[in-house]
Protein backbone atom coordinates (compact mmCIF):
# COMPACT_ATOMS: atom_id res chain seq x y z
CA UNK A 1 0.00 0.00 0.00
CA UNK A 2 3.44 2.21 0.94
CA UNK A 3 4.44 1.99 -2.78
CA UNK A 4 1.18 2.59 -4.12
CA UNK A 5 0.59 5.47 -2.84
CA UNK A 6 4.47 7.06 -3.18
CA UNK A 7 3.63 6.16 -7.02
CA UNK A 8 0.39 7.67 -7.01
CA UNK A 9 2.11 11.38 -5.28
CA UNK A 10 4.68 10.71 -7.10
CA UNK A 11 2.44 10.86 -10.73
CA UNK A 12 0.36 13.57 -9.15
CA UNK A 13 3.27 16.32 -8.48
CA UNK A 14 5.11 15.56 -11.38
CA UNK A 15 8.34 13.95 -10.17
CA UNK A 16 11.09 13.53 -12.43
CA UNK A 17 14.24 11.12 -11.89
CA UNK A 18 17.38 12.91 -11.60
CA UNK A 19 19.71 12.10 -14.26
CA UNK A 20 23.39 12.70 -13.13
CA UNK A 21 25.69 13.27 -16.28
CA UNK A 22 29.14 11.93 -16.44
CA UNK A 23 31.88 14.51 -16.44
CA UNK A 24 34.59 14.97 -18.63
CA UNK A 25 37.89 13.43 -17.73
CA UNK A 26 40.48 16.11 -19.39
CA UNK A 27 42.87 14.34 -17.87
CA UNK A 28 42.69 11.16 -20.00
CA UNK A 29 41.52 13.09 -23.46
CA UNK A 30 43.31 15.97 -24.11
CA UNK A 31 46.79 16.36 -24.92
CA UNK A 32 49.45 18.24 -23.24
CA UNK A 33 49.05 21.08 -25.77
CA UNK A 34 45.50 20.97 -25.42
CA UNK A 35 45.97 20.90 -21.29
CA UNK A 36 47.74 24.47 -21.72
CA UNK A 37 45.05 25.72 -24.10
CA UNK A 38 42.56 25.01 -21.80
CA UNK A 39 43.79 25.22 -18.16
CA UNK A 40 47.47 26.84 -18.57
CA UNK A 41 48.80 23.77 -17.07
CA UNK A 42 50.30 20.55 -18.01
CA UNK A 43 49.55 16.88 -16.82
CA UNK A 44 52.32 17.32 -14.12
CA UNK A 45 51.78 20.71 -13.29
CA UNK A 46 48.08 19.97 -12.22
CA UNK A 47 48.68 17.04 -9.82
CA UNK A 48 51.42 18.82 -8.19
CA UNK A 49 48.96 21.68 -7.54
CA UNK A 50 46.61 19.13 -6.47
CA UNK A 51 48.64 17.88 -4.02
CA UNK A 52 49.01 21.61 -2.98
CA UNK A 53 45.45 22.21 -1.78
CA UNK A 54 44.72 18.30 -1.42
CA UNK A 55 44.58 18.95 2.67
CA UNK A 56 41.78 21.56 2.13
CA UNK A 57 40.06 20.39 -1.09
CA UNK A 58 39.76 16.57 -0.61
CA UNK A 59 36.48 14.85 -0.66
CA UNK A 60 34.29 18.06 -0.27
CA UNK A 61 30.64 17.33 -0.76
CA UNK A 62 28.95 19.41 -3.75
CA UNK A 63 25.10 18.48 -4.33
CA UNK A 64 25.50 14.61 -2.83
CA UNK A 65 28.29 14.42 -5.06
CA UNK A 66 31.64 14.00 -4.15
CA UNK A 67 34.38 15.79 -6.64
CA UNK A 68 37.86 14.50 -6.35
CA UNK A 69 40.48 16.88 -5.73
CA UNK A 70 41.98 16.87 -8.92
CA UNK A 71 38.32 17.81 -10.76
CA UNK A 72 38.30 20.78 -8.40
CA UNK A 73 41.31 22.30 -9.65
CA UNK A 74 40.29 21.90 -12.98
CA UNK A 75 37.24 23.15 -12.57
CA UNK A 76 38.87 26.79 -11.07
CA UNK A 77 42.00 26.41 -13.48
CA UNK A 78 39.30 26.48 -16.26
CA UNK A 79 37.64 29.56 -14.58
CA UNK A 80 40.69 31.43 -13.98
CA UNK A 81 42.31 30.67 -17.49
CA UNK A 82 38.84 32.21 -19.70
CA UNK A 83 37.68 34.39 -17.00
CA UNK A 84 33.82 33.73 -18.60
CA UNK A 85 30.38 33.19 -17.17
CA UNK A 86 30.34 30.52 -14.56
CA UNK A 87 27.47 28.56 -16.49
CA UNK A 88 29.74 27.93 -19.63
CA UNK A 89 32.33 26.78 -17.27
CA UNK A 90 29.55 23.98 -15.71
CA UNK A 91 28.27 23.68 -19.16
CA UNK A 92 31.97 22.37 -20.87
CA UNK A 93 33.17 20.59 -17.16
CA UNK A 94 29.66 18.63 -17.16
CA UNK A 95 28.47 20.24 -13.26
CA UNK A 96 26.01 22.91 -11.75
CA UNK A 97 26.62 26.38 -12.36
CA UNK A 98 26.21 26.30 -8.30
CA UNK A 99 28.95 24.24 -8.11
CA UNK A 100 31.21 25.61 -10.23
CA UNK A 101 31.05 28.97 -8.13
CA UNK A 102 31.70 26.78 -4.66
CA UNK A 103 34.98 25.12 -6.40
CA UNK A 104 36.63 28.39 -7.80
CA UNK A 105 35.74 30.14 -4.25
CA UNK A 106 37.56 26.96 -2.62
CA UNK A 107 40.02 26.49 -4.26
CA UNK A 108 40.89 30.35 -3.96
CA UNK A 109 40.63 30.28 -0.31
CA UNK A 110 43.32 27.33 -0.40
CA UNK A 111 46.26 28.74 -3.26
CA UNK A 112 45.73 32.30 -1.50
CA UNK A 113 46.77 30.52 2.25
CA UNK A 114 50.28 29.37 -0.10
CA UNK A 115 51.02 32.70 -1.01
CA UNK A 116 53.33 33.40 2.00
CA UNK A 117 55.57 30.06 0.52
CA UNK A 118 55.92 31.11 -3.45
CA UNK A 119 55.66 34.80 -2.77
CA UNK A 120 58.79 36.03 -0.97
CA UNK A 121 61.40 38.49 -1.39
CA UNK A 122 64.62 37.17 -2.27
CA UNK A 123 66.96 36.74 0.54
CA UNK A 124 70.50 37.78 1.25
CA UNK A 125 71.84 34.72 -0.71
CA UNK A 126 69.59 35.08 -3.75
CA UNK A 127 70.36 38.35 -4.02
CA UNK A 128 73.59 38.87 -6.39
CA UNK A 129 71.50 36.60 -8.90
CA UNK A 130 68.57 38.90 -8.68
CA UNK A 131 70.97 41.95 -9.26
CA UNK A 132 73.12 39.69 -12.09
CA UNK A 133 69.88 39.56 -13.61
CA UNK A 134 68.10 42.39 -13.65
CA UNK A 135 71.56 44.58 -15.23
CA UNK A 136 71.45 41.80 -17.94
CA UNK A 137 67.58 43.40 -18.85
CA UNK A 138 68.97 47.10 -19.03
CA UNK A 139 72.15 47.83 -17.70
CA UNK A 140 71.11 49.39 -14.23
CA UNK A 141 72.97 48.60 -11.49
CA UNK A 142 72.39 47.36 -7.94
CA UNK A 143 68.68 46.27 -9.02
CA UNK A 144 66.59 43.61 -6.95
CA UNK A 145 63.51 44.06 -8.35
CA UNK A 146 60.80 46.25 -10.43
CA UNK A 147 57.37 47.67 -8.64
CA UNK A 148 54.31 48.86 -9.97
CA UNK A 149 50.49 48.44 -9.89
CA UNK A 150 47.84 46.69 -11.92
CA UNK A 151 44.31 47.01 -12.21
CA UNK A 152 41.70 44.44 -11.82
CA UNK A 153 38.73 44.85 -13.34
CA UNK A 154 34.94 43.92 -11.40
CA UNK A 155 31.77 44.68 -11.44
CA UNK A 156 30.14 47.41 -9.19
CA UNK A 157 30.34 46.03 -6.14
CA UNK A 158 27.13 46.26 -4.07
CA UNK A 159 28.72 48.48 -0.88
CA UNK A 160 30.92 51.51 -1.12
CA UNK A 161 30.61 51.63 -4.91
CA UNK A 162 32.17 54.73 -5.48
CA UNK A 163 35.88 53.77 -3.42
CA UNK A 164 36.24 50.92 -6.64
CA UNK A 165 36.02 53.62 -9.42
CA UNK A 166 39.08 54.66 -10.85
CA UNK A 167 40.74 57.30 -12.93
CA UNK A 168 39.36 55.57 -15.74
CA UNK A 169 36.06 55.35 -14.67
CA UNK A 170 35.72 51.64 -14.50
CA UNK A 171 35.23 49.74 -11.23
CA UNK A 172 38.41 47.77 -10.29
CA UNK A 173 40.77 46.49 -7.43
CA UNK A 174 44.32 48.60 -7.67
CA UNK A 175 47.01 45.66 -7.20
CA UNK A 176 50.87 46.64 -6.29
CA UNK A 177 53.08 43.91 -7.57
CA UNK A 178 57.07 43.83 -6.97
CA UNK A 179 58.25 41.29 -9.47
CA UNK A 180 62.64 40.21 -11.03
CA UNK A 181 64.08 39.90 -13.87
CA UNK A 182 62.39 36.07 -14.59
CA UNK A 183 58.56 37.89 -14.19
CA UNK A 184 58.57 35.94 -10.66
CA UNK A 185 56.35 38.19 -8.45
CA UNK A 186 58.76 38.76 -5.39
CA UNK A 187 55.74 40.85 -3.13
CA UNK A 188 52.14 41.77 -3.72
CA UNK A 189 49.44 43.71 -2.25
CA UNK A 190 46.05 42.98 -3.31
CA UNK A 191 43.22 44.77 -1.23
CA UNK A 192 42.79 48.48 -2.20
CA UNK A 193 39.86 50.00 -4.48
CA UNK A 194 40.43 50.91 -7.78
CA UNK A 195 40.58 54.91 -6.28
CA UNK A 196 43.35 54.60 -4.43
CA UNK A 197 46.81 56.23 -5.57
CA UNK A 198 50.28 53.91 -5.88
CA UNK A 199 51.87 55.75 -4.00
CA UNK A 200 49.48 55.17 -1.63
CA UNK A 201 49.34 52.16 -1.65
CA UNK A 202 52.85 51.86 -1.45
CA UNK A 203 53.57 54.03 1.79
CA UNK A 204 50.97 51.67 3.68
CA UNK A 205 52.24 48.32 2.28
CA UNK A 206 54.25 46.00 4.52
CA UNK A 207 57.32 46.03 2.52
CA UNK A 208 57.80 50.12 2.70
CA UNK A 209 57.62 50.13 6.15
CA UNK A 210 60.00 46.96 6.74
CA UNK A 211 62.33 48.22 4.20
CA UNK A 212 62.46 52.13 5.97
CA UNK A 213 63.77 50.16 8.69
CA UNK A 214 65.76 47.79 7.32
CA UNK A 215 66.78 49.18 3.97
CA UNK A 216 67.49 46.38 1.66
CA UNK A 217 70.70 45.92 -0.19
CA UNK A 218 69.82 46.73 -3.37
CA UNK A 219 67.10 49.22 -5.09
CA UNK A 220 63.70 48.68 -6.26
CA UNK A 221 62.87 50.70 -9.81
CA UNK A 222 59.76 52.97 -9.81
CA UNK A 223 57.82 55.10 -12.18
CA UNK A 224 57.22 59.02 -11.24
CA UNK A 225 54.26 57.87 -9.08
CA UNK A 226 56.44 56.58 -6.61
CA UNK A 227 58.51 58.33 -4.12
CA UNK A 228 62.32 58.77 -4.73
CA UNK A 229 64.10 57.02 -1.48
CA UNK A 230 67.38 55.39 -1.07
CA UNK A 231 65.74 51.92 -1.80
CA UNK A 232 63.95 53.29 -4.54
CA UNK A 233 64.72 54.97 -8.04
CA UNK A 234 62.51 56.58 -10.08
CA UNK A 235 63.16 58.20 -13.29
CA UNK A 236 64.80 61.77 -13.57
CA UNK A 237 61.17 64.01 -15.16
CA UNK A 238 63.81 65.53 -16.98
CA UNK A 239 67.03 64.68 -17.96
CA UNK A 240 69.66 67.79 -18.54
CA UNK A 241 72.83 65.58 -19.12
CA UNK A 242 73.36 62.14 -20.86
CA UNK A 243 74.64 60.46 -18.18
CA UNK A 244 70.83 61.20 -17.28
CA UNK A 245 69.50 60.85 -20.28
CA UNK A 246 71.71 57.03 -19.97
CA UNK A 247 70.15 56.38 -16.49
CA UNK A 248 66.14 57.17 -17.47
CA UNK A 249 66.90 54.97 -20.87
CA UNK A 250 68.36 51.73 -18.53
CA UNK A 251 65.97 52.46 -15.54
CA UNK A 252 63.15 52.42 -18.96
CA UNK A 253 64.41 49.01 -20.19
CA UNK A 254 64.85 47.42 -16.75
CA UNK A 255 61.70 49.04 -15.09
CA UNK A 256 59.43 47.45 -18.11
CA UNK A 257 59.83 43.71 -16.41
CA UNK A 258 56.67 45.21 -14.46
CA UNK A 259 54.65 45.53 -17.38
CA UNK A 260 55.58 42.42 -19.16
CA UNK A 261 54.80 40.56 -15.74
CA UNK A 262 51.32 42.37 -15.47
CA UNK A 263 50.82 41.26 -19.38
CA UNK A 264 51.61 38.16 -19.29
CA UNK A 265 49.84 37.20 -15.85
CA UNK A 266 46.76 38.86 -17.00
CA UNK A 267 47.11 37.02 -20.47
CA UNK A 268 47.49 33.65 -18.35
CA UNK A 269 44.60 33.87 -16.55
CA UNK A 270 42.29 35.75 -18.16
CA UNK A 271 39.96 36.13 -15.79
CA UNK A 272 41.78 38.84 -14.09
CA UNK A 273 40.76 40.96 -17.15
CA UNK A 274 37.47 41.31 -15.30
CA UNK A 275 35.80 39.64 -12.54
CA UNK A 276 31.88 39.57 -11.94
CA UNK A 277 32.34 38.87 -8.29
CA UNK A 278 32.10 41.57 -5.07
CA UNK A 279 35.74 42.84 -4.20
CA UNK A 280 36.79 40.55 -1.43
CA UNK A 281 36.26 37.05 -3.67
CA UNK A 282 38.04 39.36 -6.57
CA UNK A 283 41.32 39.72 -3.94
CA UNK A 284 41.12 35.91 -3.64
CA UNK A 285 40.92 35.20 -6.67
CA UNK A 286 43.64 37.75 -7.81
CA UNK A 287 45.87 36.44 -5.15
CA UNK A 288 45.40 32.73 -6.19
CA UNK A 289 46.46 33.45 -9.66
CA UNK A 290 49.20 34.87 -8.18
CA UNK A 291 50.43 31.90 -6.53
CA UNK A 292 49.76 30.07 -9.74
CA UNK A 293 51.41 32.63 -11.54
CA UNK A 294 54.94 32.20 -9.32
CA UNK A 295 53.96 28.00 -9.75
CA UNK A 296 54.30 28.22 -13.55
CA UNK A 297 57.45 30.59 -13.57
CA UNK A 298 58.90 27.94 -11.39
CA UNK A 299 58.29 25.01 -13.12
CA UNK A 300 58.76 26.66 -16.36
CA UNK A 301 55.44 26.49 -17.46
CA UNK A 302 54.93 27.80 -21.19
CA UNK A 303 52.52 30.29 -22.17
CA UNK A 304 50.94 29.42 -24.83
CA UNK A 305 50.31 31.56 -27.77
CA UNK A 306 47.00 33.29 -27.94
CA UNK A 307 47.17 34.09 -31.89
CA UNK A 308 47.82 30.96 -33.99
CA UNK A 309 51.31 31.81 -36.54
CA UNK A 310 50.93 30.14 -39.45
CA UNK A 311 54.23 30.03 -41.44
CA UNK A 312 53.18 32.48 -44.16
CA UNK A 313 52.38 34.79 -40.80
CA UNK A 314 55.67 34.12 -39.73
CA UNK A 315 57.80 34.84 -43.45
CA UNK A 316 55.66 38.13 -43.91
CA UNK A 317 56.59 39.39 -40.07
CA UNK A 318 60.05 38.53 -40.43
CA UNK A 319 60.40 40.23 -43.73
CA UNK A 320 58.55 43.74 -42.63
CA UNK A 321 60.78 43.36 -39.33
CA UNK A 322 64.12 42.86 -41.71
CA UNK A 323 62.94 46.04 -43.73
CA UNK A 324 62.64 48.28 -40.97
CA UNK A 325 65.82 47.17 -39.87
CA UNK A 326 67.39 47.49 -43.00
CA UNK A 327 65.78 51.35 -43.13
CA UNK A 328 65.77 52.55 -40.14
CA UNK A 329 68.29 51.02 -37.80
């Protein structure tokens, strides 16, 4: 009588069995190449993440179904390597769009606790290899690293709106990276709204006050919106002599490591580019790309090309490039 009347609710309210889909393994069908495309990572590179947040990650529960460690990662890897809605992420990882927002804000949480282990300042035996380095980019002397900000785009957050708006008008979180000559990122501070000024952000960072005590042996390079100090060198605004005009062109060539580190970790995880979360899960985030980001300089991770070269591509480039050597230089 039990089951005849479970069938009978069961017809009258319209039940329908839940059919659980089986999710991709990327793991077993793409290739290496195809691994980079798609999560920026290789076969090797992923487990040994995994293993990174394993102690935090395994055998969470999502909807009565139990993810393995390893599907988490890809899941957020995924994420942070488009940056796009979390619904085409479930859609092309075969899960919930609920769940997909859970694993990316979990597995956050867990690479931003690392960042104190791959993001550290070279110490005092590192740092004639940092210096060695950096005067091979641009002839300046005495450098241990490059510092400058980056913005990360979000959406309008829900509190304080106005704070995120910067001088571009667009709502973002302002993000002070110190990075060497290898694009390794050496010191980061990732909390301040999109308003706030470098140099700001700068005087009431960590790293200015322990280095106004302890003044580092070496100099950082910074652009005009930095103060000049004895730890830090910023360009002459104009130079009068060329030995000046010498010092702004190598403190130019050296200084640009910044810009190629904020290029090429914002082209690595694309999702940086903007984020459609409020500004606290945007510092996660941005901070767990950052460990990732130290992770793949590392373990020499390549970054794969964006814009397929085709070898007609390549002949024409190298051609132009040969005639405006050939003219001009």
């Amino acid at each position: 009588m039990a089951g005849i009347v479970h069938i009978f609710h069961a017809g009258r309210r319209g039940y329908r069995q839940r059919v659980h889909t089986e999710c991709p393994k990327p793991l077993q069908q793409y290739t290496t190449e195809e691994l980079y495309d798609r999560f920026r990572f290789g076969l090797d590179d992923i487990n040994y993440i995994a293993d990174l947040v394993r102690p935090q990650l395994h055998c969470r529960i999502l909807r009565s179904h139990a993810l393995t460690v390893e599907e988490q990662v890809l899941i957020a890897l995924r994420f942070y390597a488009c940056g796009t809605f979390y619904q085409v992420i479930a859609d092309s990882m075969g899960v919930h769009k609920t769940t997909v927002g859970e694993v990316v804000t979990a597995v956050s949480d867990a690479l931003a606790r690392l960042l104190d282990h791959f993001v550290t300042f070279p110490n005092d035996g590192q740092i004639a290899k940092v210096k060695r380095k950096c005067f091979l980019l641009g002839d300046m002397p005495n450098t241990i690293g490059v510092i400058g900000c980056t913005h990360v785009h979000i959406q309008a957050p829900h509190q304080r709106e106005w704070e995120y708006v910067n001088r571009k008008g667009r709502h973002s979180i302002n993000v002070q990276l110190v990075g060497d000559a290898d694009l390794a990122i050496t010191n980061c501070v990732v909390r301040w709204p999109g308003s706030v000024y470098d140099a700001q952000i700068f005087r009431e960072s960590r790293l200015f006050t322990e280095f106004q005590i302890n003044r580092p042996d070496g100099v950082i390079l910074a652009d005009s919106a930095y103060p000049l100090l004895p730890w830090v060198m910023t360009p002459f605004p104009t130079a009068n002599t060329p030995s000046q005009m010498r010092y702004n062109n190598a403190h130019g060539r050296t200084r640009c490591a910044i810009e190629r580190l904020n290029g090429v970790l914002k082209r690595r995880f694309a999702c940086l580019n903007y984020l459609r979360v409020e500004p606290q899960r945007a510092c996660r985030i941005t901070l767990a790309c950052i460990v990732l980001h130290n992770i793949a300089v590392h373990r020499r991770v390549p970054l794969t090309l964006m814009i397929p070269q085709s070898p007609l591509h390549l002949w024409i480039g190298g051609a132009m490039r040969d005639a405006i050597v050939r003219n001009y230089f």
